[in-house]
Each structure stands twice: as C-alpha cells, then as structure tokens.
N, C-alpha and C. Protein backbone atom coordinates (compact mmCIF):
# COMPACT_ATOMS: atom_id res chain seq x y z
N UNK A 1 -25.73 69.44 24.65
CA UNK A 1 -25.98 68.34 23.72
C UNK A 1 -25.85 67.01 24.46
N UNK A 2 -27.13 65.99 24.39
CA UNK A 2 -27.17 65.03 25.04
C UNK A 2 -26.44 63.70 24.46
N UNK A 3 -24.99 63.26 24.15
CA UNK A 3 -24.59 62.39 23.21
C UNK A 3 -24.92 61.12 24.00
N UNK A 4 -24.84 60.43 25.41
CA UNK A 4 -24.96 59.53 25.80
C UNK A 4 -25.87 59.49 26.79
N UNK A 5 -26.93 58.51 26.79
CA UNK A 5 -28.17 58.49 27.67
C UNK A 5 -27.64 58.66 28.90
N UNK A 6 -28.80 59.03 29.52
CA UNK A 6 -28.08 59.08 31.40
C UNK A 6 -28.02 58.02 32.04
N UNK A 7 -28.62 56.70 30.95
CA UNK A 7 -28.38 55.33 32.14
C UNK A 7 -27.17 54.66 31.55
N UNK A 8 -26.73 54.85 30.57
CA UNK A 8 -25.77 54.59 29.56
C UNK A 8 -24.41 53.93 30.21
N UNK A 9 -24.02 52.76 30.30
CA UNK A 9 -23.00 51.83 31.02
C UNK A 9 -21.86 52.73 30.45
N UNK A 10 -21.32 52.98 29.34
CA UNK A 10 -20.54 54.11 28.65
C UNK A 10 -20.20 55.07 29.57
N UNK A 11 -20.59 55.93 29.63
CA UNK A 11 -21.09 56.73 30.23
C UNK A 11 -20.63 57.14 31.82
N UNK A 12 -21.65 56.26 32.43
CA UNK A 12 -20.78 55.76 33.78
C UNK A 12 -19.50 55.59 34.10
N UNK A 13 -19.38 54.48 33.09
CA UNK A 13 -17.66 54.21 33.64
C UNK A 13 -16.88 55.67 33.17
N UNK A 14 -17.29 55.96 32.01
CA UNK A 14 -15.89 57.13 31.72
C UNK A 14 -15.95 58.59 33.46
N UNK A 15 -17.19 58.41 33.32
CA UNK A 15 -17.18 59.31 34.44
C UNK A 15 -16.24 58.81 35.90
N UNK A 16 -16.97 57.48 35.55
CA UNK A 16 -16.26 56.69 37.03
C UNK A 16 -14.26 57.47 36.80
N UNK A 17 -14.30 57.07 35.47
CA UNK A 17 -12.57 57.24 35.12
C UNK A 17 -12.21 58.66 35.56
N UNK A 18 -13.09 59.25 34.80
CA UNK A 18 -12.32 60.81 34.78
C UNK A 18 -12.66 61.32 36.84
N UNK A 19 -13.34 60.46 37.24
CA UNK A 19 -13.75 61.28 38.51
C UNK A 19 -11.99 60.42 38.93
N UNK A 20 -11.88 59.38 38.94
CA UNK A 20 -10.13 59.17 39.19
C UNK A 20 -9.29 59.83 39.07
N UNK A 21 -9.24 60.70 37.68
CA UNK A 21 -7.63 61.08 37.19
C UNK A 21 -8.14 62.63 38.08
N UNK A 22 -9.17 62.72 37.99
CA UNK A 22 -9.47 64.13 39.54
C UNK A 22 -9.01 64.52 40.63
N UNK A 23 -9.46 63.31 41.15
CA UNK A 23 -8.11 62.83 42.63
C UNK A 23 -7.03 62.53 42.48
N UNK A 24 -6.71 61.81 41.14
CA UNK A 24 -5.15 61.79 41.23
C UNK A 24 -4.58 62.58 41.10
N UNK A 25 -5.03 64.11 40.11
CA UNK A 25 -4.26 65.55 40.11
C UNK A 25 -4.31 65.99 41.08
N UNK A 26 -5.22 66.09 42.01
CA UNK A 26 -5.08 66.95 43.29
C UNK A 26 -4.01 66.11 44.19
N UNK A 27 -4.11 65.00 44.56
CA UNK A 27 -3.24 63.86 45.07
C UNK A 27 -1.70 64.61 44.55
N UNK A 28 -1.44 64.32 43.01
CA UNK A 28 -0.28 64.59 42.98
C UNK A 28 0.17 66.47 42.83
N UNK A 29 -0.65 67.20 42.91
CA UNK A 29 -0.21 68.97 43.05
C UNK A 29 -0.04 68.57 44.98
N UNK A 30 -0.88 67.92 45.43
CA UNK A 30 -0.65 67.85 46.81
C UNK A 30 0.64 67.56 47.29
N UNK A 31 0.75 66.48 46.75
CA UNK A 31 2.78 66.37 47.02
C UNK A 31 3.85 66.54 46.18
N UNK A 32 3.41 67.47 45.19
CA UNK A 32 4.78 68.18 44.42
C UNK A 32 4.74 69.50 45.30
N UNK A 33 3.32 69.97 45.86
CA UNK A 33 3.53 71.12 46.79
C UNK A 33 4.15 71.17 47.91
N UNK A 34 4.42 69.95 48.53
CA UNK A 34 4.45 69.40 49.90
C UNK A 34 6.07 69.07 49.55
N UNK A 35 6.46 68.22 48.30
CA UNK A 35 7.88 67.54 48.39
C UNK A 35 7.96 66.51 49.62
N UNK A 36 9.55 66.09 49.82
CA UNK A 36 9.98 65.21 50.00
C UNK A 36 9.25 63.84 50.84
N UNK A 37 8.66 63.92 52.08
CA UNK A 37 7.82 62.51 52.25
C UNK A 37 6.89 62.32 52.43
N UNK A 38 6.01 63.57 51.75
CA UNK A 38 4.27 63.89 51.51
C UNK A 38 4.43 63.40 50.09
N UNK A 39 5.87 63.96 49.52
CA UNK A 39 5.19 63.46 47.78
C UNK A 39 5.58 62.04 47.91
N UNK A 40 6.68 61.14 48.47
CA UNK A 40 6.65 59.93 48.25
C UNK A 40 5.13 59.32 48.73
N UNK A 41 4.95 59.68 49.79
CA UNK A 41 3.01 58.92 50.55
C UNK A 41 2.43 59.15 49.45
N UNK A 42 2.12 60.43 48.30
CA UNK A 42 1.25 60.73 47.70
C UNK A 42 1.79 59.81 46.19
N UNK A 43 2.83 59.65 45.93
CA UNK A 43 2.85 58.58 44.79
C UNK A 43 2.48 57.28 45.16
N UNK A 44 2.72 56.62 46.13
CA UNK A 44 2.25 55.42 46.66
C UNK A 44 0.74 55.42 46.35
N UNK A 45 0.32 56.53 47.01
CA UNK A 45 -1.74 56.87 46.85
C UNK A 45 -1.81 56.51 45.31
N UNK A 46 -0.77 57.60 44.69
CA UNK A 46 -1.33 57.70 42.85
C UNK A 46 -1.66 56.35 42.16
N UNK A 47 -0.30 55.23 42.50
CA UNK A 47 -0.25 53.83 42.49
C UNK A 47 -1.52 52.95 42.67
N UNK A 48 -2.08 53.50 43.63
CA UNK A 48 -3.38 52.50 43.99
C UNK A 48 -4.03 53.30 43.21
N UNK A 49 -4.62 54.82 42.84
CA UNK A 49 -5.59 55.18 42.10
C UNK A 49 -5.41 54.80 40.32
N UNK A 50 -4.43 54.62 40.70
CA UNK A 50 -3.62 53.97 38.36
C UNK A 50 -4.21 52.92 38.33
N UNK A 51 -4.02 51.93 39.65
CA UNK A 51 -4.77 50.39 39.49
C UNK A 51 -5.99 50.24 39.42
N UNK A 52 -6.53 51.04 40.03
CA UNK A 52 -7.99 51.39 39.79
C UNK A 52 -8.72 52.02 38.83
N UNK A 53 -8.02 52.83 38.41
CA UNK A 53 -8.64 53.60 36.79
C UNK A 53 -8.39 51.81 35.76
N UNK A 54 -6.94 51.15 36.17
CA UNK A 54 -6.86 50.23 35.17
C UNK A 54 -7.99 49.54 35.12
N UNK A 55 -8.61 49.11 36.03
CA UNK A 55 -10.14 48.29 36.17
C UNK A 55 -11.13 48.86 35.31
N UNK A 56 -11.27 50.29 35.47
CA UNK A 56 -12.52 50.91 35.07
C UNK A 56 -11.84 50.83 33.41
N UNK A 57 -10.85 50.60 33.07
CA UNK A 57 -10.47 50.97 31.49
C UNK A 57 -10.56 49.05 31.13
N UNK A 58 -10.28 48.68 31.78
CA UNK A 58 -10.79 46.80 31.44
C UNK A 58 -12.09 46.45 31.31
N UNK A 59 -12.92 47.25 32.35
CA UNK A 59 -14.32 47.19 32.15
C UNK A 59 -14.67 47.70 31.25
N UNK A 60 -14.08 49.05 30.35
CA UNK A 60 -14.90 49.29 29.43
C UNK A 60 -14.71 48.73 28.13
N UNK A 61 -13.86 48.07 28.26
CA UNK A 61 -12.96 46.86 26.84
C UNK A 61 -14.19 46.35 27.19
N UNK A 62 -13.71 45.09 27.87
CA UNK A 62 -14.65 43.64 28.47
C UNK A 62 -16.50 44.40 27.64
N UNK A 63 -17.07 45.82 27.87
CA UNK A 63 -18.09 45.67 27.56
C UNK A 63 -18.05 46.24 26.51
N UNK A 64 -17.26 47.03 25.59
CA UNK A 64 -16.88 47.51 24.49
C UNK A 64 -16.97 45.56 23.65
N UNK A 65 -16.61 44.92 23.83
CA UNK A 65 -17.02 43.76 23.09
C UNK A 65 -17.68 43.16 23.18
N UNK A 66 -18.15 42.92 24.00
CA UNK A 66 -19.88 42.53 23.93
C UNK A 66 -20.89 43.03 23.47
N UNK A 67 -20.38 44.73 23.39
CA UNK A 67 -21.82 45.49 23.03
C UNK A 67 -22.24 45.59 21.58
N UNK A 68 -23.11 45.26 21.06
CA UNK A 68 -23.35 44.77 19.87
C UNK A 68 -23.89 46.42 18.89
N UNK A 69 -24.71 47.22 19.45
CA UNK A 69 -25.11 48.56 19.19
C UNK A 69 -24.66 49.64 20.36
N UNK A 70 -23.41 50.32 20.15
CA UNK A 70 -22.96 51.16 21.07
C UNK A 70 -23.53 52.62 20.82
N UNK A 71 -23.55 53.42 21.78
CA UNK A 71 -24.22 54.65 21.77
C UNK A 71 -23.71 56.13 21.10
N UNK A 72 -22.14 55.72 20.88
CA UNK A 72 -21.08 56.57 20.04
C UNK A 72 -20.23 55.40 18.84
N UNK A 73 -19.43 55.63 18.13
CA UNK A 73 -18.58 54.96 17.42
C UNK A 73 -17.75 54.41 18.00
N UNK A 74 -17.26 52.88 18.06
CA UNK A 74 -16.43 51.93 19.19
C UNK A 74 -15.72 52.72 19.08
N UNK A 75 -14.81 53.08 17.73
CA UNK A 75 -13.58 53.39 17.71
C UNK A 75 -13.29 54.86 18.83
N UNK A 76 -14.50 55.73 18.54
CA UNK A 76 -13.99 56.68 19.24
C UNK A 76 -14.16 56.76 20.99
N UNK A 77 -15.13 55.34 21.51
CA UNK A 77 -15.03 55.06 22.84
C UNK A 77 -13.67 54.15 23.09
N UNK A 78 -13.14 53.79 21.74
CA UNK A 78 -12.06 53.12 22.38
C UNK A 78 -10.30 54.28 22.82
N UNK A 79 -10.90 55.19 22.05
CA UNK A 79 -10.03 56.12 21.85
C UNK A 79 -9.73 57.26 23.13
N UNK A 80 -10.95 57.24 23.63
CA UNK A 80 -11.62 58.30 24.71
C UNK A 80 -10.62 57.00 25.91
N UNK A 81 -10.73 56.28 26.25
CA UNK A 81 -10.58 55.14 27.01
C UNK A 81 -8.98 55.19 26.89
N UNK A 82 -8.59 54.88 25.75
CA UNK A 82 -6.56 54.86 25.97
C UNK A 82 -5.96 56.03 26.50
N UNK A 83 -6.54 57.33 25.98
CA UNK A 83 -6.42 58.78 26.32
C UNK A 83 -6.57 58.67 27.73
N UNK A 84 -7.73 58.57 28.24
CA UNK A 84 -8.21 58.57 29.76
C UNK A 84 -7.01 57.54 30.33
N UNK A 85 -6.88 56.69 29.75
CA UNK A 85 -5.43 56.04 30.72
C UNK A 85 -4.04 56.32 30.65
N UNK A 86 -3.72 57.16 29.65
CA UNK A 86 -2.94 57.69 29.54
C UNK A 86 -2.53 59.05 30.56
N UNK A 87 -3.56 59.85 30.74
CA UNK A 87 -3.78 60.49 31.63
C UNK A 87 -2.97 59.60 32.85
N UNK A 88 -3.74 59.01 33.67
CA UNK A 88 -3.45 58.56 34.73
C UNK A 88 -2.01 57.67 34.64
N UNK A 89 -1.54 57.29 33.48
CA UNK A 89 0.13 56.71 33.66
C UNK A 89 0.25 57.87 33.45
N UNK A 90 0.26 58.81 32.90
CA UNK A 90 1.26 59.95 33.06
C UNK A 90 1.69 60.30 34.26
N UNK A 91 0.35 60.13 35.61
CA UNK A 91 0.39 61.48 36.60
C UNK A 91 1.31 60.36 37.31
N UNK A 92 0.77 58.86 37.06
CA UNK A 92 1.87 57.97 37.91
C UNK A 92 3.55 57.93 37.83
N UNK A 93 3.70 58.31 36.16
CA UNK A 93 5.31 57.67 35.92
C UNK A 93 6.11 59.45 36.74
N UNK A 94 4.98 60.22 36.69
CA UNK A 94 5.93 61.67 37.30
C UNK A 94 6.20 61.63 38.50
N UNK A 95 5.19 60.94 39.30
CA UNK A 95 4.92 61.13 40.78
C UNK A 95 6.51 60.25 41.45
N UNK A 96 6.49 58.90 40.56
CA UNK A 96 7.45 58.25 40.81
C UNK A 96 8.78 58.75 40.37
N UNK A 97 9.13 59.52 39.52
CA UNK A 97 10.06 59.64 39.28
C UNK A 97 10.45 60.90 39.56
N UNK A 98 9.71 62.01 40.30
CA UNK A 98 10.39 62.56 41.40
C UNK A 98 10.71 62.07 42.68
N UNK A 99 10.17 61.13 43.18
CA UNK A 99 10.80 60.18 44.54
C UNK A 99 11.82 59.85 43.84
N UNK A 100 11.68 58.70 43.14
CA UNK A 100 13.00 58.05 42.69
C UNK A 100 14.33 58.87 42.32
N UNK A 101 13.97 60.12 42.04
CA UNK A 101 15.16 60.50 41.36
C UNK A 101 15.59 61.71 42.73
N UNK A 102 14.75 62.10 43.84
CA UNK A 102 14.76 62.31 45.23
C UNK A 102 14.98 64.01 44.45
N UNK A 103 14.23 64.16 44.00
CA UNK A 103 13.84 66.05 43.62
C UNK A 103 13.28 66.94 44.72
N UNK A 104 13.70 67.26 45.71
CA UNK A 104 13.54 68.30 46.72
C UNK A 104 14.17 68.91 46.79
N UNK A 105 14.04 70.43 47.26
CA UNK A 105 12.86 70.68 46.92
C UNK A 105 12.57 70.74 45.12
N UNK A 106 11.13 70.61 44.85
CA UNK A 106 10.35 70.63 43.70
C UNK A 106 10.59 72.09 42.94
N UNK A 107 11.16 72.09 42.10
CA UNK A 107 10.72 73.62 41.54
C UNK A 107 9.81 73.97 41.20
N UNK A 108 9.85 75.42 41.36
CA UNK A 108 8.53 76.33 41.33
C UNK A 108 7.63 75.89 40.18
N UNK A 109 8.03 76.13 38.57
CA UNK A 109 7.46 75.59 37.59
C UNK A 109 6.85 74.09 37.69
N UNK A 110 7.50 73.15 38.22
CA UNK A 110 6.54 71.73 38.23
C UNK A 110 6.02 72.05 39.11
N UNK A 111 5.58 72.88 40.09
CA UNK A 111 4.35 73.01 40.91
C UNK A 111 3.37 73.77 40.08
N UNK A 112 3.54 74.61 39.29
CA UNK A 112 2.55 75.12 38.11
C UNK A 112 2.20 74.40 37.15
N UNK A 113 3.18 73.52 36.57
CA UNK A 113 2.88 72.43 35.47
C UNK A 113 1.66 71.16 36.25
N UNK A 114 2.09 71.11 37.91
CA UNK A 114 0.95 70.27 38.14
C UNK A 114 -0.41 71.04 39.01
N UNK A 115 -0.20 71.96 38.92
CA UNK A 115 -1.83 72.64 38.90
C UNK A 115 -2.48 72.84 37.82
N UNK A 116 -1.57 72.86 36.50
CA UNK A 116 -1.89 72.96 34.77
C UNK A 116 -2.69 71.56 34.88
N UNK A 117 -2.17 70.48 34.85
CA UNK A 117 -2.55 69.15 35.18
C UNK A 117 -3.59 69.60 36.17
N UNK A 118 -4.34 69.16 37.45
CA UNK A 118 -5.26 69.52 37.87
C UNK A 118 -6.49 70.54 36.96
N UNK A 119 -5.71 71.85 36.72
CA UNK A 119 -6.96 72.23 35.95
C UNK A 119 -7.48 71.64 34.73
N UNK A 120 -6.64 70.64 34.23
CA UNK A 120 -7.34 69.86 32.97
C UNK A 120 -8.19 68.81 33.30
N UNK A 121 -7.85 68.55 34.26
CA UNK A 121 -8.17 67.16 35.03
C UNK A 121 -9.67 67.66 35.44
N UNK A 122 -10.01 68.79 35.84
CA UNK A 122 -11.12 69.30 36.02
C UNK A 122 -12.15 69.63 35.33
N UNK A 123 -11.37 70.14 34.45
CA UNK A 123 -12.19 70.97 33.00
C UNK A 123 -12.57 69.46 32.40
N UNK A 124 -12.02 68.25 32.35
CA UNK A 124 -12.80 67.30 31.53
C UNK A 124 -13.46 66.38 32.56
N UNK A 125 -13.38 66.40 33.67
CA UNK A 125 -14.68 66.30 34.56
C UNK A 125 -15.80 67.03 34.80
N UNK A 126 -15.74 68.11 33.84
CA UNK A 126 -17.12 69.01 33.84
C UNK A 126 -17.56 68.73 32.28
N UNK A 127 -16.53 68.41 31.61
CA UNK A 127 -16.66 67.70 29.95
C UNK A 127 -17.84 67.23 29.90
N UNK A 128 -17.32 65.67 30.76
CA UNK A 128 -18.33 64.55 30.52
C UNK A 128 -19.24 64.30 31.62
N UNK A 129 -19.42 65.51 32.92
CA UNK A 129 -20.83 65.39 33.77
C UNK A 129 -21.49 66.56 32.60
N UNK A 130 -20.73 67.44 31.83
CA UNK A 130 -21.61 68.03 30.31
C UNK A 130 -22.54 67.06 29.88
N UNK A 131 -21.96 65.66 29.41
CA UNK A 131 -22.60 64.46 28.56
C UNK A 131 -24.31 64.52 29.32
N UNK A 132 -24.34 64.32 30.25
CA UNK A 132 -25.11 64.18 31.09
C UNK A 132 -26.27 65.29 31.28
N UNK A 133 -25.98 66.26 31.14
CA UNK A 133 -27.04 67.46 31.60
C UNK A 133 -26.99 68.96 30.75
N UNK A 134 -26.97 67.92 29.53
CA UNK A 134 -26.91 69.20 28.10
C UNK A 134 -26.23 70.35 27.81
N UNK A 135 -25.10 69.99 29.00
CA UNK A 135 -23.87 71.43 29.38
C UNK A 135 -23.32 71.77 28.10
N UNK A 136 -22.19 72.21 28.38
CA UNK A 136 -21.47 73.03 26.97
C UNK A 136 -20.14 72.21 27.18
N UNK A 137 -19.75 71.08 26.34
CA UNK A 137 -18.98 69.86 26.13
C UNK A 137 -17.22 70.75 25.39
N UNK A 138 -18.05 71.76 24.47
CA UNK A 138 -16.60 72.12 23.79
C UNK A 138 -16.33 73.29 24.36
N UNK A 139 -16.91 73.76 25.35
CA UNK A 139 -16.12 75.28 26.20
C UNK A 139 -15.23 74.38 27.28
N UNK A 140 -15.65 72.96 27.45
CA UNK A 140 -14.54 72.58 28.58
C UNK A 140 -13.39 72.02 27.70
N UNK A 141 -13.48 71.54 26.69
CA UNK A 141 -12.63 71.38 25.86
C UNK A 141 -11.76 72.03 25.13
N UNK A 142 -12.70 73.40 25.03
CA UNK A 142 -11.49 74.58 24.69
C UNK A 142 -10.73 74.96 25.39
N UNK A 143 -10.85 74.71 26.57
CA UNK A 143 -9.87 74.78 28.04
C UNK A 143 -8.88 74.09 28.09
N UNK A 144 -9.10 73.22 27.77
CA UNK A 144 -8.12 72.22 28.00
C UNK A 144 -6.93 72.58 26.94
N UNK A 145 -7.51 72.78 26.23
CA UNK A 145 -6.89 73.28 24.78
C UNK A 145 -5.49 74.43 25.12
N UNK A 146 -6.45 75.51 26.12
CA UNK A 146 -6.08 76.55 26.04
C UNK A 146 -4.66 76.25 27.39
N UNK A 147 -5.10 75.36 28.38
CA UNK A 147 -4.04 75.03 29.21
C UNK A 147 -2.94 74.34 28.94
N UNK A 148 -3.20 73.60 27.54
CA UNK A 148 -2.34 72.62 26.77
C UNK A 148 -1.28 73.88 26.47
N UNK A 149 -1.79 74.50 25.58
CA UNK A 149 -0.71 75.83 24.99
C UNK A 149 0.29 76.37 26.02
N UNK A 150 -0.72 76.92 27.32
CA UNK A 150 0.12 77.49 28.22
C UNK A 150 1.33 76.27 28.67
N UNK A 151 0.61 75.67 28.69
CA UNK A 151 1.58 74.69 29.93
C UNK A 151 3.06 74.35 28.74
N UNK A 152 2.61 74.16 27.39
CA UNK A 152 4.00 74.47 26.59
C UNK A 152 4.85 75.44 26.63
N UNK A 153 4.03 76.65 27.13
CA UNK A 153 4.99 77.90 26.94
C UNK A 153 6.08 77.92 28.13
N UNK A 154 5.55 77.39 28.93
CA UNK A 154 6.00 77.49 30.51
C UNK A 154 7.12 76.27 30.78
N UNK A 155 6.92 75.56 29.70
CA UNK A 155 7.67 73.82 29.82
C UNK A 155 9.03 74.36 28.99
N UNK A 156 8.49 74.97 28.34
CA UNK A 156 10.07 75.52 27.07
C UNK A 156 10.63 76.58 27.80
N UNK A 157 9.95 77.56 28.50
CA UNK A 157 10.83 78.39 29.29
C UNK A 157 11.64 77.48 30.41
N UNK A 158 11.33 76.73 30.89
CA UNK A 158 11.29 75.95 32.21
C UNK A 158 13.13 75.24 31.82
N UNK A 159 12.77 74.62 30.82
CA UNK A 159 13.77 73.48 30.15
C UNK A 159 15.13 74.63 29.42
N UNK A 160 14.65 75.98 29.07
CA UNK A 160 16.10 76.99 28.22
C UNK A 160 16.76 77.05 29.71
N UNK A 161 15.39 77.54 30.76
CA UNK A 161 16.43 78.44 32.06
C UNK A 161 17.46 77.01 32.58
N UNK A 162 16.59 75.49 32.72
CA UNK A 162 17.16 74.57 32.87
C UNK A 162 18.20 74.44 32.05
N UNK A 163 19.30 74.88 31.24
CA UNK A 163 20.30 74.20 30.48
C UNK A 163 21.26 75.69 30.77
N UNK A 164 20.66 76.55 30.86
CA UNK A 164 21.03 78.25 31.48
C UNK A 164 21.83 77.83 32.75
N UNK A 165 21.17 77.34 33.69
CA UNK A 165 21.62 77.65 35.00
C UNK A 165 22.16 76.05 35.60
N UNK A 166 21.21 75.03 35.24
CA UNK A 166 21.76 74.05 36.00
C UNK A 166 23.05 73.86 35.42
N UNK A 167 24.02 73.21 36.39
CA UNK A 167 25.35 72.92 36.23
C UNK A 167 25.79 71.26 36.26
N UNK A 168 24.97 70.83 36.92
CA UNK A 168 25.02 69.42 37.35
C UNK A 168 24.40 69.04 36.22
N UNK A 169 25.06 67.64 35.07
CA UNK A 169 24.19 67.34 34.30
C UNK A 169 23.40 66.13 34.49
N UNK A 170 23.82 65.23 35.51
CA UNK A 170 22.84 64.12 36.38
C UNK A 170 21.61 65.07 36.54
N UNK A 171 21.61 65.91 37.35
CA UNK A 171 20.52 67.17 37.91
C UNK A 171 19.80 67.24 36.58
N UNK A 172 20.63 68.09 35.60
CA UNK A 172 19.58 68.36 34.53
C UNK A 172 18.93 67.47 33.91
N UNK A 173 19.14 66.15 33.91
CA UNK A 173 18.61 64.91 33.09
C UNK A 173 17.72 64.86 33.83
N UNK A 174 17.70 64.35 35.16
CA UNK A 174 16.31 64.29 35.37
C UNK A 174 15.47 65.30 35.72
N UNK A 175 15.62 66.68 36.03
CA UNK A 175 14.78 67.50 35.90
C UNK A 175 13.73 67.48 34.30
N UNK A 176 14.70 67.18 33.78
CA UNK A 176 14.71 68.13 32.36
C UNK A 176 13.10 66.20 31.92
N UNK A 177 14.15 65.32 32.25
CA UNK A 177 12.94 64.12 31.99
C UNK A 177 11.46 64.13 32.75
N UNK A 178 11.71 64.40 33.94
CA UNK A 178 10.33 64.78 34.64
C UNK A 178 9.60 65.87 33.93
N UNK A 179 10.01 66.70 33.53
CA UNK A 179 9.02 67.93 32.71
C UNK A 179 8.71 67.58 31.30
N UNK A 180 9.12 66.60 31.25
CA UNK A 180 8.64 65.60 29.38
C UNK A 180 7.28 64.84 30.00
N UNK A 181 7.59 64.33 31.28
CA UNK A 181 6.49 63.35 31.73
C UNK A 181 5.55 64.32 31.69
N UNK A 182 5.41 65.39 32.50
CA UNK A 182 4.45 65.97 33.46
C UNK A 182 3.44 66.72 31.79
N UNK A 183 4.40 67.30 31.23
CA UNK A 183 3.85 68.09 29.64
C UNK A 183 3.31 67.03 28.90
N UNK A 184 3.58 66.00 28.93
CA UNK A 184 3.10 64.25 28.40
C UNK A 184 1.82 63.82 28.63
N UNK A 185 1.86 64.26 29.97
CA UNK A 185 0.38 64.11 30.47
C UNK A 185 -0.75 64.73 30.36
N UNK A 186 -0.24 66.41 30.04
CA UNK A 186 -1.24 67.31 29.96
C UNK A 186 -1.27 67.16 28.48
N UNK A 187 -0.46 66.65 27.30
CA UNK A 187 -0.89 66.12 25.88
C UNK A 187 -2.14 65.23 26.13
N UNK A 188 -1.58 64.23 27.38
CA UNK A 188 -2.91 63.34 27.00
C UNK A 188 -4.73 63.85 27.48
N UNK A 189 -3.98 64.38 28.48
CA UNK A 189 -5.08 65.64 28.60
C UNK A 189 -6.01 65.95 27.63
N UNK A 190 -5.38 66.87 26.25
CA UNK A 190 -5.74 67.74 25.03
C UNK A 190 -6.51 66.27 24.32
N UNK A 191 -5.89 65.08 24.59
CA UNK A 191 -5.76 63.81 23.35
C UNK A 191 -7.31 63.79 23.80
N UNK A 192 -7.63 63.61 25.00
CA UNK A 192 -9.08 63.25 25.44
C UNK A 192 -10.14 64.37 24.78
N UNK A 193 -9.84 65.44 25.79
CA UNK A 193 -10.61 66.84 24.89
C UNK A 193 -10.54 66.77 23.35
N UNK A 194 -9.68 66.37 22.67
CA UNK A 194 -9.73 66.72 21.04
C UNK A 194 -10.47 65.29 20.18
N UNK A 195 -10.61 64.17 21.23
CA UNK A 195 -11.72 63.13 20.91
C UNK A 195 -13.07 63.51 21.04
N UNK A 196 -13.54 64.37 22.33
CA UNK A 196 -14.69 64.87 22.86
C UNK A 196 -14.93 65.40 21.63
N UNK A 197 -14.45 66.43 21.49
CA UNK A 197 -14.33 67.00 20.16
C UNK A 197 -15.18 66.59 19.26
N UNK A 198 -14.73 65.49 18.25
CA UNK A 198 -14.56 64.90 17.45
C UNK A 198 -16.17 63.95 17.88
N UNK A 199 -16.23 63.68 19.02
CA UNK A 199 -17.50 62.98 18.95
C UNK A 199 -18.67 64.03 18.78
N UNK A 200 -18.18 65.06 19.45
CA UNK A 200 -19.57 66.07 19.22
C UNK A 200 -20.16 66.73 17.91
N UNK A 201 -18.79 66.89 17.13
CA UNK A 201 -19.04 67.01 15.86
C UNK A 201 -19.58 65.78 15.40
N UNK A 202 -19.96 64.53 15.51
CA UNK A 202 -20.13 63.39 14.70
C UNK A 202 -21.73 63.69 15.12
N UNK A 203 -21.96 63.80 15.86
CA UNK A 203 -23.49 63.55 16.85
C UNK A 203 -24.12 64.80 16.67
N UNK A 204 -23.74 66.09 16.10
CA UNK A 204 -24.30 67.04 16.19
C UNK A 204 -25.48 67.00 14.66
C-alpha cells in the first residue's frame, strides 16, 4: 500500500530518521557487546547520532507548519515524529547510563534486550522503505509488536532474578534502572509501529 508519494518531503525525512535510530542500535548492541571502553566510544558516537536525528525531527516540525495540504493527518505525522525521537533518546539515555554508572561487564540479558532493540530498529526500517514500494507495512509492524512482548518477558525475568541474587543494592538500582531505559525504548519502538498502524488503517 502506497500511503506517501515517492517524492514526498514526509517521507524522506522519516526515512532519513529511522535510517538513524538503525545505526544507532547496531552502534549501541556494538558496545553493550564489547563493554567497558568500546561502550563508552560507542555512547559518545550515539550522542552525535541523537543530535542528528534531533535535526531531522526539527525539520519535520519547521515543514509540518508550513505545509498547508499534508499527505497523511498532521496529527499522526506529528505523532510518528515524537515516537521516532523517542526511540533515539531512549538508545542515548541507556548507552550513557551504563558508562556512567561503569556496568562491566554488561549482563547477558541487556545484550539480548539490545539486539531486541536492533531488531525493532530494523523491522521499522523495512516499515517505512514498505511506504515506498507497496511492501507489507503491518507484517513489519507485527514484529515489532511481537519483539515488544518478548523483550517484556525477558525484562521481568531479568529484574525477579535481579532482586533474587543481587546483594548490593547501589548494584541493583542501577541495573534494575538501565533495564526500564532499554524496555522504554523498545515501547517506543511498538509507539511508532502502532501509529504505522493506525495510518494504514486510515488510508486503506
């Protein structure tokens, strides 16, 4: 289903966005895999790619008000747009706050929670190059859906064994806060997919 033309300024930028929060998941599974001063280099990277998605999410305000006949409902390009940046503060406030809080090594589960992240990050970069070439918009969205679930199941096991075993409760606070971020993000993840959603049903 073709919802936005292929020359469509819309369009572009969200792609421009989501091709960001792409590299920033791989960026950050790269140094939660790596730990201690691959993941600090790789939050520094995330930092410059957040500032840069921020541009592409200003640009699409700045033309979100000017545009007098838009190609979807403002509201729901404005919606697609906070989601999409949400995404990318998420992957930033985690990246930082395993440096900051000096988490090495990374446990096993936040290295799965951020390949969960990556595969969402993917699945809605095939979303919206969908927009584009009449793909199938809600099978990548049901994905996302479906990684949203998992990545809960795995976050609640993650957080019982965390109150089970850790002893240190400095330790458990911030473990236990980094896996709110990282599950935070893959919400905003679902938030994007369940707009896609919502536009395809409007347009169908």
């Amino acid at each position: 289903m073709r919802l936005l033309p292929r020359e469509e300024k819309f369009y572009h930028l969200f792609l421009k966005q989501v091709e960001i929060i792409s590299e920033t998941a791989r960026v950050l599974l790269d140094g939660v895999r790596s730990g201690g001063a691959r993941m600090a280099a790789c939050a520094t990277d995330i930092s410059v790619m957040e500032h840069r998605g921020d541009e592409v999410i200003h640009e699409i305000y700045t033309r979100l008000n000017q545009t007098f006949i838009t190609p979807i409902d403002p509201e729901d390009i404005h919606n697609v747009s906070a989601a999409l940046d949400n995404v990318l503060d998420g992957m930033e406030d985690t990246s930082h706050r395993l440096v900051s809080y000096r988490i090495d090594p990374i446990p096993p589960t936040m290295v799965t929670l951020a390949e969960i992240v990556a595969a969402c990050a993917a699945a809605l970069k095939k979303a919206f190059e969908a927009l584009q070439n009449n793909g199938n918009i809600m099978e990548y969205c049901i994905e996302v859906n479906r990684l949203e679930n998992e990545a809960d199941r795995i976050g609640r096991s993650a957080v019982v064994e965390l109150f089970d075993k850790e002893k240190d409760p400095i330790t458990l606070i911030k473990l236990k806060e980094v896996y709110e971020f990282i599950e935070a993000t893959i919400d905003s993840c679902e938030d994007v997919a369940d707009v896609l959603q919502n536009v395809v049903v409007k347009n169908s």
